[in-house]
Protein backbone atom coordinates (compact mmCIF):
# COMPACT_ATOMS: atom_id res chain seq x y z
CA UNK A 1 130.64 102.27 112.02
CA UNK A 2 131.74 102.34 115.74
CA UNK A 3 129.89 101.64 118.81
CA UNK A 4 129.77 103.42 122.40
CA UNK A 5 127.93 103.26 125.81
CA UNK A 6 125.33 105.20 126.34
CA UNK A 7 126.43 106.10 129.64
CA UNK A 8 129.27 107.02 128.08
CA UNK A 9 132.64 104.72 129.19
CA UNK A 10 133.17 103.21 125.87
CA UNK A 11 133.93 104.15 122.92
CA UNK A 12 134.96 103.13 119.12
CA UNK A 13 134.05 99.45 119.87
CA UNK A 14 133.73 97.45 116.49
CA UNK A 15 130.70 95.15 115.68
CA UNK A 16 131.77 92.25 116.26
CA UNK A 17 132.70 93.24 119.94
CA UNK A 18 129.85 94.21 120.46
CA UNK A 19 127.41 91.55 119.02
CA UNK A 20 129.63 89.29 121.55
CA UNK A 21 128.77 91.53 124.82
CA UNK A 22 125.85 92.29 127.22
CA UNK A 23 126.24 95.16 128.88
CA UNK A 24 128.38 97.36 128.66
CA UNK A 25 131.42 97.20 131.01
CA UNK A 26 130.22 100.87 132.41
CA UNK A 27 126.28 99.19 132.67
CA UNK A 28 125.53 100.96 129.67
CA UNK A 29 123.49 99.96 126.47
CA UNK A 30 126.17 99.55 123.16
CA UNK A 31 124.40 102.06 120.47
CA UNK A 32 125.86 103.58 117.08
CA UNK A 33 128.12 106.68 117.21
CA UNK A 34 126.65 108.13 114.56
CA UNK A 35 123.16 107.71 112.74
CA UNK A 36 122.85 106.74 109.06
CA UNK A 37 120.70 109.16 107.35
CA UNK A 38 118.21 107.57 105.00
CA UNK A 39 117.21 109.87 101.94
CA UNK A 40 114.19 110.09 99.74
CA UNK A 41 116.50 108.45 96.84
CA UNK A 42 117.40 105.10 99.17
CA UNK A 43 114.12 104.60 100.76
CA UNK A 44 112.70 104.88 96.82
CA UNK A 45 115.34 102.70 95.46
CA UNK A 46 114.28 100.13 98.82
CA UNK A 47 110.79 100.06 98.41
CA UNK A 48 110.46 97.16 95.76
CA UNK A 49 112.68 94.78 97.99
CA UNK A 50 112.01 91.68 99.35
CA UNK A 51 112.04 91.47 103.29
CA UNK A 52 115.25 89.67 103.20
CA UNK A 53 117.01 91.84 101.08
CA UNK A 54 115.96 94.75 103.12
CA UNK A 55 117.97 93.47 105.93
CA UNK A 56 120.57 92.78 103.74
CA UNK A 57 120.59 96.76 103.16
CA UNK A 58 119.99 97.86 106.61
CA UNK A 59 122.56 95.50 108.30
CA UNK A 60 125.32 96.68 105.64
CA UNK A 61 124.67 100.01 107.35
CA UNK A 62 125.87 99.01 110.89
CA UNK A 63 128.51 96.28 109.98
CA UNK A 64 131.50 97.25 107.77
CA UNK A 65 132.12 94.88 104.78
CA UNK A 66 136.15 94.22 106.11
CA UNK A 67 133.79 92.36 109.20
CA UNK A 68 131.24 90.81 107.11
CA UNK A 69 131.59 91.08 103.38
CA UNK A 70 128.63 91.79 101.46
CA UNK A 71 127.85 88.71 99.96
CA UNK A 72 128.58 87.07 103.28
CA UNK A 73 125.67 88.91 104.82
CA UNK A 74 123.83 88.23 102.19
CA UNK A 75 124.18 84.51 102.63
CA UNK A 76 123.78 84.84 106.42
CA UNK A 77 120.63 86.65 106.29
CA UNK A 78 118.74 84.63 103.42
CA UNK A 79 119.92 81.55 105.23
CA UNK A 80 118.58 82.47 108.98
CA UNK A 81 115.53 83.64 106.61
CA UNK A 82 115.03 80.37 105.00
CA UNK A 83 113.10 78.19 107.26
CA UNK A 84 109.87 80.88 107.99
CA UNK A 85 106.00 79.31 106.73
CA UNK A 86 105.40 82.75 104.51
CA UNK A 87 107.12 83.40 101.64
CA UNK A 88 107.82 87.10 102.13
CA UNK A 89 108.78 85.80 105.74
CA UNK A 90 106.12 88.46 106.89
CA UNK A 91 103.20 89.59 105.54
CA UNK A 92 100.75 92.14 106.06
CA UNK A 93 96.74 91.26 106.78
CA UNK A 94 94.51 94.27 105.75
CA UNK A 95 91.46 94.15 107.82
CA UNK A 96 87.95 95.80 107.83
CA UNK A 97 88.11 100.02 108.32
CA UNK A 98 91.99 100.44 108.16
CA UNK A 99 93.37 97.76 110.39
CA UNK A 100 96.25 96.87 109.45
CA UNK A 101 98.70 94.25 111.03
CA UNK A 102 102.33 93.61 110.44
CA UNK A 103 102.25 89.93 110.76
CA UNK A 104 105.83 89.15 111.89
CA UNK A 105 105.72 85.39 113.49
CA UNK A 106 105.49 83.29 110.58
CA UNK A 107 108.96 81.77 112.08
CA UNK A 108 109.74 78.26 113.96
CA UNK A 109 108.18 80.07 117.54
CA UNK A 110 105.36 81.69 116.36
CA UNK A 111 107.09 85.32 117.42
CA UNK A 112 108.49 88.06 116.47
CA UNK A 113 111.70 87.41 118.07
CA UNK A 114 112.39 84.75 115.84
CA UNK A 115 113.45 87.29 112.84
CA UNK A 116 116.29 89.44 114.87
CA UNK A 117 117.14 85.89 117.07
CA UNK A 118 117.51 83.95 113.74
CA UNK A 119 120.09 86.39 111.95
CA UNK A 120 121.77 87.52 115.41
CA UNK A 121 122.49 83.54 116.03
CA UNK A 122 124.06 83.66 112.48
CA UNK A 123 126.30 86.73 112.85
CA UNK A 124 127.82 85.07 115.83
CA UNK A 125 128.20 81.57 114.20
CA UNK A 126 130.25 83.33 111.40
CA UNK A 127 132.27 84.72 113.73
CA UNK A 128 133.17 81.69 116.02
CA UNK A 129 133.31 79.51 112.76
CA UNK A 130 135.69 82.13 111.27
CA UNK A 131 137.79 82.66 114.84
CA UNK A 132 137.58 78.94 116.06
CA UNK A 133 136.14 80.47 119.42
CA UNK A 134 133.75 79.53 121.81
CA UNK A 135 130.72 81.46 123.51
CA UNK A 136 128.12 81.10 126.29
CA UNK A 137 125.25 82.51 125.96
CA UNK A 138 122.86 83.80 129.09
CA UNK A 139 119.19 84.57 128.35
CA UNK A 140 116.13 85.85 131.12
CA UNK A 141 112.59 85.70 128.99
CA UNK A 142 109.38 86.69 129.62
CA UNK A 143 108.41 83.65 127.17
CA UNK A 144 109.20 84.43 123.55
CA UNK A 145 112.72 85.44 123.64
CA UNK A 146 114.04 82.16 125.38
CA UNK A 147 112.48 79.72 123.09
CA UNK A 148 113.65 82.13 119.69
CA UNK A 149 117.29 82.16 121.08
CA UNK A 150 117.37 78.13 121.83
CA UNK A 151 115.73 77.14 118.69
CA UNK A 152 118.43 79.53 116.92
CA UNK A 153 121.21 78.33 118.48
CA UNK A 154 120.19 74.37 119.29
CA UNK A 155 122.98 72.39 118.12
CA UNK A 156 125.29 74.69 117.54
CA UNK A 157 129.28 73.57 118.16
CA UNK A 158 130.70 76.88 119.44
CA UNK A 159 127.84 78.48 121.48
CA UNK A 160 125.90 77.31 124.72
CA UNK A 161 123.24 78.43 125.49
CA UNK A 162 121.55 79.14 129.28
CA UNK A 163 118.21 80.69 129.39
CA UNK A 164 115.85 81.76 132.39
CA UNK A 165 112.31 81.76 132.59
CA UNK A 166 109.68 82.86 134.85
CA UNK A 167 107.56 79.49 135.78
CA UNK A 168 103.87 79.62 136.13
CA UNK A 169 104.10 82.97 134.01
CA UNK A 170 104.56 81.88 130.18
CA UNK A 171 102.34 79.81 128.71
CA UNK A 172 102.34 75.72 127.96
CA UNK A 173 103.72 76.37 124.18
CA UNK A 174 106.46 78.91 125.03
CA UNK A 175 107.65 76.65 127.71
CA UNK A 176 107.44 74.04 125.54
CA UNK A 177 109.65 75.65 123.15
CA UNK A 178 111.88 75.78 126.17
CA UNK A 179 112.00 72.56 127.43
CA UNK A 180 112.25 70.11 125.23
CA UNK A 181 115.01 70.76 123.16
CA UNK A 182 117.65 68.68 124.39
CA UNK A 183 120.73 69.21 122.98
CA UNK A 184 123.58 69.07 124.51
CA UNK A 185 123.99 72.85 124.10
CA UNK A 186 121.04 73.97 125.61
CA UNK A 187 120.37 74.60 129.31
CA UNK A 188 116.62 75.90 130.73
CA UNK A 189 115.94 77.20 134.34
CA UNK A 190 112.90 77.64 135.78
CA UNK A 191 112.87 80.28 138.15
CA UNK A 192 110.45 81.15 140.67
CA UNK A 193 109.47 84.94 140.29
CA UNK A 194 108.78 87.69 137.41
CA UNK A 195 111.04 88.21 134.43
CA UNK A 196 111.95 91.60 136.03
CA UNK A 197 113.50 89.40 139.25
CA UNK A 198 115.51 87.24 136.69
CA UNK A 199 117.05 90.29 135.21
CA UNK A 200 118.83 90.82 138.93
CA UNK A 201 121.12 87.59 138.94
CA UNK A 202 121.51 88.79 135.51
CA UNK A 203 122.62 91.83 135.58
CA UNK A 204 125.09 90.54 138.19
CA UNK A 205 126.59 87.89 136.34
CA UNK A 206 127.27 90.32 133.08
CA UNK A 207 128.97 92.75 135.38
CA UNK A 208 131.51 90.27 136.32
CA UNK A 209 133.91 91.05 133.68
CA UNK A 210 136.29 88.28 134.69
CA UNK A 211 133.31 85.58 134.27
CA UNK A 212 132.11 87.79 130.84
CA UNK A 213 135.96 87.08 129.79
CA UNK A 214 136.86 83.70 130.63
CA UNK A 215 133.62 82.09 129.41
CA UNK A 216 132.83 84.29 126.33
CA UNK A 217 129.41 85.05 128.10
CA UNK A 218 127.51 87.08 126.10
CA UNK A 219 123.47 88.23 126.10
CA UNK A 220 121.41 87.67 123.49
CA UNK A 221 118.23 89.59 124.95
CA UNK A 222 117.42 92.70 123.27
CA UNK A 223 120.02 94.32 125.03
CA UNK A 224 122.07 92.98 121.90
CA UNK A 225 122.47 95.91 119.63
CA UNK A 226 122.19 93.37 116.82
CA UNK A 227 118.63 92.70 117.79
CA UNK A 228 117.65 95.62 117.73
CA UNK A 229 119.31 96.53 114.56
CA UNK A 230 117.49 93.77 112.44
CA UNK A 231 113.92 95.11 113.97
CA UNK A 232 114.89 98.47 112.47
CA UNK A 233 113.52 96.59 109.01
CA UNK A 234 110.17 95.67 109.79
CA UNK A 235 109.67 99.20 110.59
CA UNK A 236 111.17 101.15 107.22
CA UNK A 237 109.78 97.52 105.18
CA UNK A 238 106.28 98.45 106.75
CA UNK A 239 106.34 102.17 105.87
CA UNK A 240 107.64 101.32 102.34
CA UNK A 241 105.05 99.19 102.03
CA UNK A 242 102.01 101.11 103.18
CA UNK A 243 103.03 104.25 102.39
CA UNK A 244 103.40 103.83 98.27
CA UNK A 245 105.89 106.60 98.33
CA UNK A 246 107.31 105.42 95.39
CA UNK A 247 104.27 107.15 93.45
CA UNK A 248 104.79 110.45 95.23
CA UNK A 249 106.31 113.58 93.29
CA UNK A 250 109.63 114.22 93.87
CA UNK A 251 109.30 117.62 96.17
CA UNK A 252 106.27 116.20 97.77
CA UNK A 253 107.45 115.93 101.64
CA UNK A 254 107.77 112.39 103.02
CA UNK A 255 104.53 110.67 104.14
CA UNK A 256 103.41 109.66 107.87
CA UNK A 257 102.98 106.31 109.03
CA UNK A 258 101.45 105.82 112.13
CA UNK A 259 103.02 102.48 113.88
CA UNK A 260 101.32 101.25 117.06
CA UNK A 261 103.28 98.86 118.94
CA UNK A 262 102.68 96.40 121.91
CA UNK A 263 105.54 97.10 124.28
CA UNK A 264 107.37 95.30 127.49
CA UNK A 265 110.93 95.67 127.76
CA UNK A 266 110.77 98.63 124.80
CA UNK A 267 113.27 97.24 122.20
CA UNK A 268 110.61 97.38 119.30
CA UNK A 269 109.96 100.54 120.33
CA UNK A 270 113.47 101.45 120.89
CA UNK A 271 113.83 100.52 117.12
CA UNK A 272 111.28 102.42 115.72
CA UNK A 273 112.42 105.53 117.35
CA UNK A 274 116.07 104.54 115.90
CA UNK A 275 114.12 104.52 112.44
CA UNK A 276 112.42 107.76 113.38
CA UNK A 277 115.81 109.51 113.72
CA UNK A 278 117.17 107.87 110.38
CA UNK A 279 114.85 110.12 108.39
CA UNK A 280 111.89 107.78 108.05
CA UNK A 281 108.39 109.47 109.31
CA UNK A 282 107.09 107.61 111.49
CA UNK A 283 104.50 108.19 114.32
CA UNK A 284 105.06 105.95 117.18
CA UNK A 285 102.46 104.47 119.81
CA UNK A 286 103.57 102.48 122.38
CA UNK A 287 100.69 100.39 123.85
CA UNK A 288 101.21 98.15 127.27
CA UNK A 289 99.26 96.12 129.76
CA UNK A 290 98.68 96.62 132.97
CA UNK A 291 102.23 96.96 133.80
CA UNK A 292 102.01 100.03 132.57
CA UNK A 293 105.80 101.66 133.18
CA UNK A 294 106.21 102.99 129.97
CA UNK A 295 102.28 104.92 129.35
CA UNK A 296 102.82 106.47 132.83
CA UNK A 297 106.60 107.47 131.62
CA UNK A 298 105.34 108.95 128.48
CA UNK A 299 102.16 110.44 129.68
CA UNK A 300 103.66 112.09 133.19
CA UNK A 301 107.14 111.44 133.12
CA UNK A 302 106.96 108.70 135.98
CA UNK A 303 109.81 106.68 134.95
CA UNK A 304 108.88 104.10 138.51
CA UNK A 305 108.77 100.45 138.62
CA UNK A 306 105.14 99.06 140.09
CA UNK A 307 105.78 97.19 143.29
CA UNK A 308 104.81 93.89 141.42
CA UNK A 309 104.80 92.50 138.24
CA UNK A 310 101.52 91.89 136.76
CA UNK A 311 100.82 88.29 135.67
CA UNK A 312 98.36 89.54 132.39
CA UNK A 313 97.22 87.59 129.33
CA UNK A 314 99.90 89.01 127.39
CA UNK A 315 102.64 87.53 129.56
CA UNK A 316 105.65 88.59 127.15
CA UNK A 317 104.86 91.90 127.72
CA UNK A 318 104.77 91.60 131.68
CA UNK A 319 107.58 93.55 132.40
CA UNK A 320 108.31 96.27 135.56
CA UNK A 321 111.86 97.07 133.87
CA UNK A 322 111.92 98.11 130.39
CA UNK A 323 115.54 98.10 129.83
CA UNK A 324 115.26 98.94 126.10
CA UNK A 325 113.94 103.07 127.42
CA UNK A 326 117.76 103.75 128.02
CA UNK A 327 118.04 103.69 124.19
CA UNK A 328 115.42 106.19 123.80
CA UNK A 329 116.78 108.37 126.28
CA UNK A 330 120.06 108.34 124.87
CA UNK A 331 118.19 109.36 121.28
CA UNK A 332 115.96 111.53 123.29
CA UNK A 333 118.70 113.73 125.02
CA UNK A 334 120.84 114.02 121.96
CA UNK A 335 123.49 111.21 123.16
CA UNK A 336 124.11 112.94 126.52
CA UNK A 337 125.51 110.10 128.15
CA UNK A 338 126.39 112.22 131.57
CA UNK A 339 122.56 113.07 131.82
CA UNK A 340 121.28 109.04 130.85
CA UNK A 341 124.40 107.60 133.53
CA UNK A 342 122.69 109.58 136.19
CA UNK A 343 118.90 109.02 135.30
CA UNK A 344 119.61 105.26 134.74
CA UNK A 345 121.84 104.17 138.23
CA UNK A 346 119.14 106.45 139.88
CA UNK A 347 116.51 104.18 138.37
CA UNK A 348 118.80 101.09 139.24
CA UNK A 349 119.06 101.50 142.37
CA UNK A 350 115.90 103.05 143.44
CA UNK A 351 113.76 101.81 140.46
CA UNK A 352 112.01 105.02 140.35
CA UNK A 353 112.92 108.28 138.52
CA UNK A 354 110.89 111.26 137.65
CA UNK A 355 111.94 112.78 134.36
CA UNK A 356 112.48 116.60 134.11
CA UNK A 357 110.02 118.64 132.63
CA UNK A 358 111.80 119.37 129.51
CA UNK A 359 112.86 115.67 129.55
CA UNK A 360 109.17 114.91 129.43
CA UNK A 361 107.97 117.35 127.13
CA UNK A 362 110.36 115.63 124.19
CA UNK A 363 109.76 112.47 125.07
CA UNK A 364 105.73 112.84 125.22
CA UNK A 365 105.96 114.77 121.70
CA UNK A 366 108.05 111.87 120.27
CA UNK A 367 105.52 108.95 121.58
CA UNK A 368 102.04 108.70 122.53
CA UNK A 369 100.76 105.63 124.25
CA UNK A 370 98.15 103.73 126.02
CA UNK A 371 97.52 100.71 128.66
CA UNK A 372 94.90 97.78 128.58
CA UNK A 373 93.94 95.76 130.81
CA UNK A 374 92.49 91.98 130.28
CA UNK A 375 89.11 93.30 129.71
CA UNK A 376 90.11 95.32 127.19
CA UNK A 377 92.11 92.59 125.61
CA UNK A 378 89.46 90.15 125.24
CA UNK A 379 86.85 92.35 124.07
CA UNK A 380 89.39 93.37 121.25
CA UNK A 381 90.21 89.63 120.38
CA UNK A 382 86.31 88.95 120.26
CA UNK A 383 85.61 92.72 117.94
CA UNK A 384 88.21 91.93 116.12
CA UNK A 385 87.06 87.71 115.26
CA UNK A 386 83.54 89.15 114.90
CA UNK A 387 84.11 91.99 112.09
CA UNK A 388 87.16 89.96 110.53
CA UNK A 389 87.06 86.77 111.41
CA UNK A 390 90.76 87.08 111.88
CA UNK A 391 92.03 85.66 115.74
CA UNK A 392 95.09 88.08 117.25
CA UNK A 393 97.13 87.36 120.04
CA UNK A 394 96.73 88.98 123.23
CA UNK A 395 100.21 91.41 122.73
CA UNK A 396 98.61 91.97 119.39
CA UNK A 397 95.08 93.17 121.07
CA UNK A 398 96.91 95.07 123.46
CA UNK A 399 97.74 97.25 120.02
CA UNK A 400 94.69 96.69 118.12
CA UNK A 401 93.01 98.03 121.51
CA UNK A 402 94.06 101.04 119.90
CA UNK A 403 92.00 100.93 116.80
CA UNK A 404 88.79 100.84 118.29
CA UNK A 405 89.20 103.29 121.11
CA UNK A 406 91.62 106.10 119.04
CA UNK A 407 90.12 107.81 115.90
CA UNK A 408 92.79 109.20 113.95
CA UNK A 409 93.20 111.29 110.79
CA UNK A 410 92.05 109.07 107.96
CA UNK A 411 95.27 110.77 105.45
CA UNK A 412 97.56 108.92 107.91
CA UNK A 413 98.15 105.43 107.31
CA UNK A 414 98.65 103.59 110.57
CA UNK A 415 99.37 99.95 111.39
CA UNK A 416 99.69 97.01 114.45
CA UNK A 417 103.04 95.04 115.21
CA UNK A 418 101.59 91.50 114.66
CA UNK A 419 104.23 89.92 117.71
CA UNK A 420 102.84 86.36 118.03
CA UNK A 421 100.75 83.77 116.60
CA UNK A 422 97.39 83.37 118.74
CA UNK A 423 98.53 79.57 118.85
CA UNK A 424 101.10 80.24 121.74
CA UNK A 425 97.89 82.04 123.69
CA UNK A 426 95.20 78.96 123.75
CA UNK A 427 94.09 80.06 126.96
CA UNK A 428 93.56 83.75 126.12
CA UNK A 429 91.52 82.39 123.21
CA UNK A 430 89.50 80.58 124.93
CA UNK A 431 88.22 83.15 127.63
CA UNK A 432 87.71 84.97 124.80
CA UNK A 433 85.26 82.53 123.81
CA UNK A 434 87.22 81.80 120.22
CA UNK A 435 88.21 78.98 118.88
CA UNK A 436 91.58 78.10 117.13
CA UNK A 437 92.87 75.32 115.69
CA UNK A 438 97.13 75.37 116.30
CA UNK A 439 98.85 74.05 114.20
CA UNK A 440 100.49 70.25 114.19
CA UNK A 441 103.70 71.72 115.20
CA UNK A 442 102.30 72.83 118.12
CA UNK A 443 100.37 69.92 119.07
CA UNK A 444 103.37 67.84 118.54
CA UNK A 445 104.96 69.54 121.53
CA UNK A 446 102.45 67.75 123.83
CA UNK A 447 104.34 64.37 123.31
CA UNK A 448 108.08 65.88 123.30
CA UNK A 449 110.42 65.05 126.26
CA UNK A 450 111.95 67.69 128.57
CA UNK A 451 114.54 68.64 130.78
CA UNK A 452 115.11 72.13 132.90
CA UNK A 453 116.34 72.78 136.12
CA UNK A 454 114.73 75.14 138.70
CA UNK A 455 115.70 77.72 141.01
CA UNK A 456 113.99 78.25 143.71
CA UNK A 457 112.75 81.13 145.91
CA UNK A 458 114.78 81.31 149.22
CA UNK A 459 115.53 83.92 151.59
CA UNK A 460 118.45 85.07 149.55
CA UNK A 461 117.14 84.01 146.19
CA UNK A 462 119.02 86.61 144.11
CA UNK A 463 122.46 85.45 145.38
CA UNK A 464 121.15 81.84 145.39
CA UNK A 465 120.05 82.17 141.46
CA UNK A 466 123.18 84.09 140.68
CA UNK A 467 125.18 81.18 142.12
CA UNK A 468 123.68 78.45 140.50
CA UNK A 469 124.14 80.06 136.97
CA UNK A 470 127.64 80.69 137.79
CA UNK A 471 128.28 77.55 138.77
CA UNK A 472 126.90 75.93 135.27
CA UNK A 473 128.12 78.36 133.25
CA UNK A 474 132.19 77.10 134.38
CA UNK A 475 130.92 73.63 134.52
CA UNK A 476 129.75 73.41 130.87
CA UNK A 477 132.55 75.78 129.74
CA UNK A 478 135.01 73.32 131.53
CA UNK A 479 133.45 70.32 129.99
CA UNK A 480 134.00 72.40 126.54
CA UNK A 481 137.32 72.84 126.83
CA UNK A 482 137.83 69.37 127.52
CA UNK A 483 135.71 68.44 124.64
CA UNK A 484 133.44 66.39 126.00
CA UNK A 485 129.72 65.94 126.30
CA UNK A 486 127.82 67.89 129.24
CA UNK A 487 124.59 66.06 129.52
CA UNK A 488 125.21 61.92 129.42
């Protein structure tokens, strides 16, 4: 399996190249060249697998055994796997008339992220281990993302670790999952503006291909093909549970399962639709707050950025700039990198594009979709305590939203990404008028030390920010080489 752009510059990279990049060098998004095509025979031969092994499958599709040899991957994966509070690592809560949630934050941050960050951060340990290398890593968050990638990677010899948050706009227990872990290979800014301003610096720093080389900076947002490539389980692991194909007759076609999913910067979604175009029948909803970019792409092709960034209570999901759509565009369009170049640097540097008719015509028969505002949030989280007394997060209400305002055809199963436990949301809770209790884990972040540095909002805050990273990002990689210890 190679990789490419999808705008088209690069070509026949291997894995391992690109689970060490960003961006690509030509401000592409690194995808597969070609598609694995899952048959009837695998997904039967898949469906009585444990979650764990089913990565173990899926991930042997992307990297090639002379990279990581099979029972390597196996080791890698069962070992990231290891330290989740379920069993099955998720698990699947089947509440009153058909809803159905995909619990998939039984991990050390209570999020989703954790089960692509954990098996990402051990892909690239393997690698550094095996190559005696050294790698920075540069994270922007919208809350759950930072927190998965530091808890990964804390205390790791060959990788630092720099992430970016938006103060003021997570809440208390992602920031806490932030800022206080102290090791010496972890380093948290607080920066003053939206997730969607972070990405700016960002973007900056990746394109800087001398930095990129020099320090071994790499992203491990979802831009990270390897992300996205261990989400494609929970999708065919839901369907194979759900959908009890197994029990089907042989010519009988493939069954539909409905997947609704709470979406921000669109690399769940992203992943499904990957899934979709393995073979797998799904039907994909994408639901979003009030920073509603992707409903108003999918429902009238206005592909425009919102002059501000919503602060909502599903802050991991407040996002302007869903990065992640430039993967579905590239699926969309049939890998016509020409077409997504010029759609995306129009979007870049305009942050508005309005997609053709045609264009919007696939897209809108590929996804439906929906937006919620905080109303609409809370009355889900109280509907859904009252009939099940079962409390969701508000990302997962923002998809459960969906079950009590969209009938659909009872012969289709359908279920709810599950992204976060409702212990990282006490606030949301609470105007909800629910109660629940976090667990000690949580509360013992109340009495943890921190440390995080902040950048502030000037007149020239993008150049300021940029600046600032850069100039951390040599300093610790200097102290690196010279072995010694950054924070004394």
């Amino acid at each position: 399996m190679k990789y490419c752009s999808t705008r088209g510059g690069v070509h026949g990279w291997e894995f391992r190249d690109v689970l060490f990049s960003g961006y690509a060098p030509d401000g592409g998004m690194f995808m597969p060249e070609s598609i694995p095509t899952l048959s009837r025979e695998t997904l039967r031969c898949w469906s009585g697998l444990s979650y764990p092994k089913l990565v173990v499958e899926v991930a042997s599709l992307f990297i090639p055994a002379q990279l990581i040899s099979r029972e390597d991957l196996k080791d890698l994966v069962h070992s990231a796997l290891s330290g989740f509070s379920v069993p099955d690592v998720i698990r699947i809560a089947q509440l009153k008339d058909g809803l159905t949630i995909l619990e998939l934050f039984h991990g050390e941050t209570l999020a989703f992220k954790d089960l692509a960050m954990t098996c990402t951060v051990h892909f690239l340990d393997y690698f550094l281990q095996k190559e005696k290398h050294r790698a920075t890593v540069l994270v922007g968050t919208s809350g759950d993302t930072g927190g998965s990638a530091i808890q990964s990677a804390k205390g790791l010899s060959g990788l630092d670790i720099v992430v970016v948050y938006p103060q003021g706009r997570v809440t208390p227990v992602q920031e806490k999952h932030m800022i206080t872990c102290l090791e010496d290979n972890v380093h948290v800014f607080a920066a003053d503006g939206s997730s969607d301003d972070i990405d700016q610096p960002l973007r900056r720093l990746f394109a800087d291909q001398d930095l990129v080389k020099h320090h071994g900076l790499m992203s491990l947002n979802s831009v990270n093909w390897s992300r996205i490539m261990i989400q494609l389980t929970h999708f065919i692991f839901a369907y194979l549970q759900l959908t009890c194909m197994e029990q089907m007759e042989a010519q009988e076609p493939l069954p539909e399962l409905e997947v609704v999913v709470p979406t921000g910067g669109a690399g769940n979604i992203a992943a499904g639709f990957f899934v979709n175009q393995m073979g797998v029948p799904l039907k994909l909803v994408a639901m979003v707050n009030s920073n509603d970019i992707v409903h108003r792409t999918v429902s009238s092709g206005d592909f425009a950025m919102a002059a501000n960034v919503t602060q909502t209570l599903a802050p991991a999901i407040d996002i302007q700039d869903p990065y992640n759509m430039e993967r579905v565009f590239w699926l969309l369009l049939q890998k016509d990198s020409s077409l997504v170049k010029n759609m995306m640097e129009e979007f870049q540097h305009s942050h508005k594009h309005t997609l053709l008719e045609n264009h919007h015509k696939l897209l809108s028969c590929t996804f439906s979709s929906g937006t919620v505002n905080d109303e609409g949030i809370l009355e889900t989280l109280r509907r859904c305590w009252e009939e099940n007394q079962y409390v969701l997060c508000p990302h997962t209400a923002v998809a459960a939203w969906h079950h009590y305002h969209c009938p659909h055809d009872p012969t289709i199963k359908r279920c709810y990404l599950g992204t976060a436990s409702p212990a990282k949301f006490q606030s949301a809770i609470q105007k909800a008028g629910l109660n629940f209790d976090p667990p000690e884990a949580v509360k013992a972040l109340d009495k943890l030390p921190s440390r995080y540095q902040k950048l502030e909002r000037t007149s020239d805050w993008c150049k300021d920010w940029e600046q600032q990273l850069r100039m951390t990002i040599q300093a610790v990689s200097s102290t690196r080489k010279n072995r010694g210890v950054y924070y004394i």
